[in-house]
N, C-alpha and C. Protein backbone atom coordinates (compact mmCIF):
# COMPACT_ATOMS: atom_id res chain seq x y z
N UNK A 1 4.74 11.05 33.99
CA UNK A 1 5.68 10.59 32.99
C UNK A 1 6.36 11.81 32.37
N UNK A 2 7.84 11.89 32.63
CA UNK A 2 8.35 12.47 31.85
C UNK A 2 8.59 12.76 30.24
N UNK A 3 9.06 13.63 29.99
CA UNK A 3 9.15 14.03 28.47
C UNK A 3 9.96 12.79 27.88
N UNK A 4 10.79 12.95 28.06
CA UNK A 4 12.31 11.85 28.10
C UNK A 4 11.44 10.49 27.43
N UNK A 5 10.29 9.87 28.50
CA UNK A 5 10.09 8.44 28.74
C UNK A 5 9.14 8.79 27.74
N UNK A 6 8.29 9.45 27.54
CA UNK A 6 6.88 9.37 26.37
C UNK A 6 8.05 9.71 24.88
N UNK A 7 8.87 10.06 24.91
CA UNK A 7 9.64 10.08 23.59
C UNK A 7 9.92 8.23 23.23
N UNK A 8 10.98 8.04 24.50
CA UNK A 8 11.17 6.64 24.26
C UNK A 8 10.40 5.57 23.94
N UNK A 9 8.85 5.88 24.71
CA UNK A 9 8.21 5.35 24.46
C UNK A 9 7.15 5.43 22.75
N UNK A 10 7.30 6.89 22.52
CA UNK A 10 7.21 6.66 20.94
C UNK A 10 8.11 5.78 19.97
N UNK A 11 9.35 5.73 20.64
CA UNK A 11 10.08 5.13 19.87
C UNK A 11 10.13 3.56 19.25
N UNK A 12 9.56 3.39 20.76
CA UNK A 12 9.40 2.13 20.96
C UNK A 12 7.96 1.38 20.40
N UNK A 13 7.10 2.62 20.13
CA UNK A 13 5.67 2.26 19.65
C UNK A 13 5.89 1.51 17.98
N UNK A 14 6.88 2.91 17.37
CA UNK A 14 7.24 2.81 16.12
C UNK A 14 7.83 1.73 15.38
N UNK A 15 8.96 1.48 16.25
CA UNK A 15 9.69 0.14 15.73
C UNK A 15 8.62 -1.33 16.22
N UNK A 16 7.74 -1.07 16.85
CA UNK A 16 7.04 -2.25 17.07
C UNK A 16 5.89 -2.31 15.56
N UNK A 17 5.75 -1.15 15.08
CA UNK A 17 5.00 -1.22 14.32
C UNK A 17 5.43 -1.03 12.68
N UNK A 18 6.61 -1.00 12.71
CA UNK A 18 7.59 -1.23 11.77
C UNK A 18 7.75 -2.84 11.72
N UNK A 19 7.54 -3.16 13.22
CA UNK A 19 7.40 -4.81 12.53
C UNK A 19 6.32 -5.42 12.25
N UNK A 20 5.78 -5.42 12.57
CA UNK A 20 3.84 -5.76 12.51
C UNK A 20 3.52 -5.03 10.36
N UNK A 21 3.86 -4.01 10.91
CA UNK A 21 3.02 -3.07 9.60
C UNK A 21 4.13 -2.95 8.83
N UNK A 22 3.90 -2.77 6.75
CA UNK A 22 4.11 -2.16 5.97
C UNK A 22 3.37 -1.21 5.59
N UNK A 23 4.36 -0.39 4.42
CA UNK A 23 3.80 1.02 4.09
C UNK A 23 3.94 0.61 2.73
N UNK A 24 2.58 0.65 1.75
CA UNK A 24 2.26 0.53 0.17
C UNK A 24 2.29 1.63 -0.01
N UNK A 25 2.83 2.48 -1.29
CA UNK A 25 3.00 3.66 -2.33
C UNK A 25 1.94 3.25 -3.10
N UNK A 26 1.12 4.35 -3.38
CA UNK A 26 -0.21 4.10 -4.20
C UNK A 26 -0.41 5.28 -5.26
N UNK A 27 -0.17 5.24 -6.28
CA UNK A 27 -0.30 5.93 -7.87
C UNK A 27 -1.63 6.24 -8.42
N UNK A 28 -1.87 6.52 -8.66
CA UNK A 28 -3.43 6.89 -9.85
C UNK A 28 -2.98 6.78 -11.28
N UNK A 29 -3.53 6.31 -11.70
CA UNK A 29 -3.12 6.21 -13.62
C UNK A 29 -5.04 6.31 -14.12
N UNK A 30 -4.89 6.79 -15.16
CA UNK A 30 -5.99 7.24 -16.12
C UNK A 30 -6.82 7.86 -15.57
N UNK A 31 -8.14 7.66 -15.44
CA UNK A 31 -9.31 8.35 -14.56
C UNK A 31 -9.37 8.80 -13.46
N UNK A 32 -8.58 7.99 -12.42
CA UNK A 32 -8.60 7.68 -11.23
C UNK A 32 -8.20 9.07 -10.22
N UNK A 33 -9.20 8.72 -9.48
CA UNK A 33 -8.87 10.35 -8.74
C UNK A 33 -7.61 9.90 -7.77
N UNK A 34 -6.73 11.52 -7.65
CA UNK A 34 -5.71 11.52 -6.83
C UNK A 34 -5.91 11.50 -5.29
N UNK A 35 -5.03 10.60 -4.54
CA UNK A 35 -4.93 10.91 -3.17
C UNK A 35 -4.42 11.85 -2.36
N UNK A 36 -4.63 12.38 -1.72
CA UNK A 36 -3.86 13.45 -0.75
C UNK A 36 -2.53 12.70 0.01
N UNK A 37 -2.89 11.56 0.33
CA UNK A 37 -1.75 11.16 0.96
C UNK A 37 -1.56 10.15 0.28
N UNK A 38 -0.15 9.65 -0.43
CA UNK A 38 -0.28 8.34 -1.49
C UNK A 38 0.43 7.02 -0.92
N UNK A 39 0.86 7.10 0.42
CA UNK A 39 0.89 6.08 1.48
C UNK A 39 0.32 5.30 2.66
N UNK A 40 0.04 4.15 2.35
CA UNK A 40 -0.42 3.46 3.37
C UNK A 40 0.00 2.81 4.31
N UNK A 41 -0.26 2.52 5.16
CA UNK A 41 0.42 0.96 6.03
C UNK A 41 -0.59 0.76 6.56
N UNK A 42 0.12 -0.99 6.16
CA UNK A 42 -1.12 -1.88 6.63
C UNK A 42 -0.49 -3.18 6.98
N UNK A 43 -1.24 -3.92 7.88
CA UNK A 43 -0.15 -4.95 8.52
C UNK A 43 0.17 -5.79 7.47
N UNK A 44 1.37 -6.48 7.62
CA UNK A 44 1.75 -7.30 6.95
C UNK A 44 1.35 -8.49 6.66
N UNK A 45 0.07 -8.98 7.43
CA UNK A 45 -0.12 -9.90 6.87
C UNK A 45 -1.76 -9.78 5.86
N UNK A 46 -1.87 -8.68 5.72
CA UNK A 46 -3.23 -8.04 5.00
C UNK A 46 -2.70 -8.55 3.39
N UNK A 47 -3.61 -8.95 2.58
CA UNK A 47 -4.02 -9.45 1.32
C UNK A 47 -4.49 -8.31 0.54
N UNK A 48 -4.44 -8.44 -0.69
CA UNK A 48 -4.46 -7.17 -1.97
C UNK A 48 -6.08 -6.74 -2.22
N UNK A 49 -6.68 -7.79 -1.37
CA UNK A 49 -8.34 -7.34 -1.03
C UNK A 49 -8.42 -6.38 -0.11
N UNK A 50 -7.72 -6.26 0.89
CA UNK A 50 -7.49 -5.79 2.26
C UNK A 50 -6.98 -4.24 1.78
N UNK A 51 -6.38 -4.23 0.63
CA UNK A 51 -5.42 -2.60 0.04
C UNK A 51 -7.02 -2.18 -0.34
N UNK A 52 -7.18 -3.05 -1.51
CA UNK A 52 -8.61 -2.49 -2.42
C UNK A 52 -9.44 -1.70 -1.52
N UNK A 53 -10.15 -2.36 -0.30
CA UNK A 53 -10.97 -1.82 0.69
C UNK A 53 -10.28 -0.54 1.06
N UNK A 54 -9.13 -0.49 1.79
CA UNK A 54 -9.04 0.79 2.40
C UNK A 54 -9.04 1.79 1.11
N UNK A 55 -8.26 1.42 -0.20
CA UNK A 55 -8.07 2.30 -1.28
C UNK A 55 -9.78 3.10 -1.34
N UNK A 56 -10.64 1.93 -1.76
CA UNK A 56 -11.58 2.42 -1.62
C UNK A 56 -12.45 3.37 -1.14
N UNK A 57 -12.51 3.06 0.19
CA UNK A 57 -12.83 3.92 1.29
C UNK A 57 -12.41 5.14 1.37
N UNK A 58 -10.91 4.76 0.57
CA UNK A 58 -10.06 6.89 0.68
C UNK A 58 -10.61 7.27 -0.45
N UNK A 59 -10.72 6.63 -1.42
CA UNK A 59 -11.37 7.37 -2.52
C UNK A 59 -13.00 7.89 -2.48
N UNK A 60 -13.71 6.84 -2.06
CA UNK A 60 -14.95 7.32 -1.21
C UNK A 60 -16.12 6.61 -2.22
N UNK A 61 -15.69 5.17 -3.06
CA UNK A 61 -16.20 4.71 -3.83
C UNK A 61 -16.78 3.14 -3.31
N UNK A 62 -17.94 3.18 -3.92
CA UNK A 62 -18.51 1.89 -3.28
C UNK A 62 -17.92 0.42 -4.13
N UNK A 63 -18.30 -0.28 -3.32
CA UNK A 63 -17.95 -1.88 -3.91
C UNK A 63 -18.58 -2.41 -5.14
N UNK A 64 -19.26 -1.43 -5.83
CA UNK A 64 -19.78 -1.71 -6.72
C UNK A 64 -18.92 -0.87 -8.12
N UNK A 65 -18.05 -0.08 -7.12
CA UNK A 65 -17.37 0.60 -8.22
C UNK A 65 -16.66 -0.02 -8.75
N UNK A 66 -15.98 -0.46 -10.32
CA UNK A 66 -14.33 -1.16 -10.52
C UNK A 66 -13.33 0.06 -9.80
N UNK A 67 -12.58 -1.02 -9.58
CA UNK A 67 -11.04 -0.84 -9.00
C UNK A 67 -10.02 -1.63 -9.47
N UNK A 68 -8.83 -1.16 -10.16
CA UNK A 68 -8.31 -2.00 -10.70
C UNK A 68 -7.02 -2.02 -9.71
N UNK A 69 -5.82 -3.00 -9.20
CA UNK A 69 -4.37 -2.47 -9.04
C UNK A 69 -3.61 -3.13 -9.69
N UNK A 70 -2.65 -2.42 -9.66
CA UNK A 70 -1.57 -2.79 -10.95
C UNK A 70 -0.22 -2.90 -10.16
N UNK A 71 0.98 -3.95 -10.87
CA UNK A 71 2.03 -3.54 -10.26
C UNK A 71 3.05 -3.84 -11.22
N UNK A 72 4.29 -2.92 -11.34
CA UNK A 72 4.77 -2.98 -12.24
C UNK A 72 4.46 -2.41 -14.14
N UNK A 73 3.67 -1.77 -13.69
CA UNK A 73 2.49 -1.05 -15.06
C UNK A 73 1.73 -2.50 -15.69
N UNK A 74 1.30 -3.06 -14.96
CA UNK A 74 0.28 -4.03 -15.73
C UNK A 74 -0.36 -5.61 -14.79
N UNK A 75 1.35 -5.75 -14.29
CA UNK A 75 0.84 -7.06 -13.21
C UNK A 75 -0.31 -6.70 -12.51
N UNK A 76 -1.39 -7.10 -12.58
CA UNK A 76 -3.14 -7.75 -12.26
C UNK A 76 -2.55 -8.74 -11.27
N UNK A 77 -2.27 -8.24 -9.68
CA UNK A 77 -2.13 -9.54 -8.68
C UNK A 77 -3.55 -10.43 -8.28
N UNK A 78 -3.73 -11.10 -7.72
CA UNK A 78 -4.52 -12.21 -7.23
C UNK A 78 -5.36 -11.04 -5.88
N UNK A 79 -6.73 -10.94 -5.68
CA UNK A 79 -7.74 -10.41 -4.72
C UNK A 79 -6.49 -11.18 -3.04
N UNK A 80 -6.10 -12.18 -3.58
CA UNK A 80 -6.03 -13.45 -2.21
C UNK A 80 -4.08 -13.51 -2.18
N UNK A 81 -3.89 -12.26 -2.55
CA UNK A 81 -2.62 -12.56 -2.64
C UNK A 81 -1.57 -11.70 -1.79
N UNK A 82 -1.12 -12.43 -0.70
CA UNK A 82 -0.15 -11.47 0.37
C UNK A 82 0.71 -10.05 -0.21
N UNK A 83 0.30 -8.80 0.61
CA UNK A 83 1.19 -7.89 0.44
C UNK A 83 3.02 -8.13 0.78
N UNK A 84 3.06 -8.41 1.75
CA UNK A 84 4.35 -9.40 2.36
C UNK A 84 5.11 -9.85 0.70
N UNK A 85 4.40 -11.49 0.20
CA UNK A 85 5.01 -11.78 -0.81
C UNK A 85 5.07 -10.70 -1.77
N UNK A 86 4.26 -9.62 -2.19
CA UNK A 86 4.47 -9.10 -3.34
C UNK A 86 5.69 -8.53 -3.49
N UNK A 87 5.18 -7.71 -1.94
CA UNK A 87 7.10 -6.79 -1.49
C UNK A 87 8.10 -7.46 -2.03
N UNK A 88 7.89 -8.65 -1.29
CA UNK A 88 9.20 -9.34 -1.52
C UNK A 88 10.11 -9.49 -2.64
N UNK A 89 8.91 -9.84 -3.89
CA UNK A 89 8.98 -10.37 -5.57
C UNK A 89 8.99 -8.38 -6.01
N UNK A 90 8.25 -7.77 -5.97
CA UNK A 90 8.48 -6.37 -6.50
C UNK A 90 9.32 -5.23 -5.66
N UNK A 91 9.66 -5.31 -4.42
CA UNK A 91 10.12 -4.23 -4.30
C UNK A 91 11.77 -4.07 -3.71
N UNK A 92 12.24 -4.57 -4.63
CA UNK A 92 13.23 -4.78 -4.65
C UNK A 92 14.03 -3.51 -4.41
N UNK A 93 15.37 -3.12 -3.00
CA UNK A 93 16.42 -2.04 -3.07
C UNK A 93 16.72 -1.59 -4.33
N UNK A 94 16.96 -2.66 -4.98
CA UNK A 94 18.13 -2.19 -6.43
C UNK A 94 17.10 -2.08 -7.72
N UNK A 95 15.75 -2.06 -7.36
CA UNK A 95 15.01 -1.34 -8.26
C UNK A 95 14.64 0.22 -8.31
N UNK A 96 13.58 0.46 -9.10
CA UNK A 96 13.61 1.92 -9.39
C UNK A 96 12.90 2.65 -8.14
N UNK A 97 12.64 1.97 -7.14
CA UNK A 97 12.47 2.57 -5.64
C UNK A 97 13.35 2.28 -4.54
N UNK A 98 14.22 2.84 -4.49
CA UNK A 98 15.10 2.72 -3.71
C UNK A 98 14.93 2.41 -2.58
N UNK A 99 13.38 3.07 -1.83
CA UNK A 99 13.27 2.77 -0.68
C UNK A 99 12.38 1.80 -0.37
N UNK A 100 12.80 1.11 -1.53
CA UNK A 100 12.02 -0.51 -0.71
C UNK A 100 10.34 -0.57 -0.58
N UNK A 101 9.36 0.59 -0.68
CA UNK A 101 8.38 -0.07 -0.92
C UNK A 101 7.62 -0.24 -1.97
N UNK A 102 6.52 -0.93 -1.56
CA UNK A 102 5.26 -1.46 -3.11
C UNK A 102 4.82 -0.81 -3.22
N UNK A 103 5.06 -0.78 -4.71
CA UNK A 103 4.06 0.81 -5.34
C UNK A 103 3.19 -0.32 -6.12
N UNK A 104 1.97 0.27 -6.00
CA UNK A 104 0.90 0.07 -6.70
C UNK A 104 -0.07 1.10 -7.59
N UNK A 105 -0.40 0.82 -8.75
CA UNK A 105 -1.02 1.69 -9.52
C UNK A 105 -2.46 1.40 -9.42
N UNK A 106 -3.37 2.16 -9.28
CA UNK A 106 -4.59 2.12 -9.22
C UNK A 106 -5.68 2.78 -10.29
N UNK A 107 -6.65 2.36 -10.92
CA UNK A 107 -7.70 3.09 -11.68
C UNK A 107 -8.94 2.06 -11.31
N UNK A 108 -9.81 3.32 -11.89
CA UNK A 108 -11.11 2.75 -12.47
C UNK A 108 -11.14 1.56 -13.77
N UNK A 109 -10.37 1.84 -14.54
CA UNK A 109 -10.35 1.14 -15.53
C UNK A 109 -9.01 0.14 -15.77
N UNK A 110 -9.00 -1.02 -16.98
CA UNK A 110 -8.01 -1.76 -16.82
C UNK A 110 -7.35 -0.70 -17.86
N UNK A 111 -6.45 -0.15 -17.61
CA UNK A 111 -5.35 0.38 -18.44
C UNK A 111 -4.41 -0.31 -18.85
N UNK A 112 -3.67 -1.53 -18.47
CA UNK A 112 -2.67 -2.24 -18.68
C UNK A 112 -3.14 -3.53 -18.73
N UNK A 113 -2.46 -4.15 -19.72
CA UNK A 113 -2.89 -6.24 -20.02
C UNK A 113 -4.15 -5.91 -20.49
């Protein structure tokens, strides 16, 4: 296989997974330790339980730890509640992220509501 065809074929990996997968923006507020990398993707049809876990895991904290996420500095979404819909309802072009994705704020503690 040529150079040429393994390019195309990245290309082609990407946009397949541009459809399948989103990418969540993930914040730290109060306690909460910082990430090295503050983006995720995760398929689209993964639930705000499904963020918590991996969040988790990068942070390196057990299930016994609180985890809070936040959106919008306070919206408390639903454990059972589609990433997909949230996008949809929060991450609006013509809001203060231009590029369209869900940012979510994360702590140990409830800081907001």
């Amino acid at each position: 296989m040529g150079v040429v065809e393994r390019q195309v074929g990245l290309i082609i990996e990407q946009a397949l997974r541009r459809l399948t997968h989103m990418t969540v923006r993930l914040r730290a507020v109060g306690d909460a330790p910082r990430l090295a990398h503050s983006r995720v993707s995760l398929p689209k049809t993964a639930v705000v339980a499904d963020l918590k876990l991996v969040l988790s895991r990068a942070l390196g904290t057990t299930h016994l730890t609180p985890l809070y996420l936040f959106i919008c500095n306070g919206f408390l979404p639903s454990q059972h509640q589609s990433l997909q819909e949230l996008k949809d309802l929060f991450a609006s072009p013509s809001g203060p992220h231009s590029d369209g994705l869900l940012t979510f704020a994360y702590s140990s503690a409830e800081v907001w509501g």
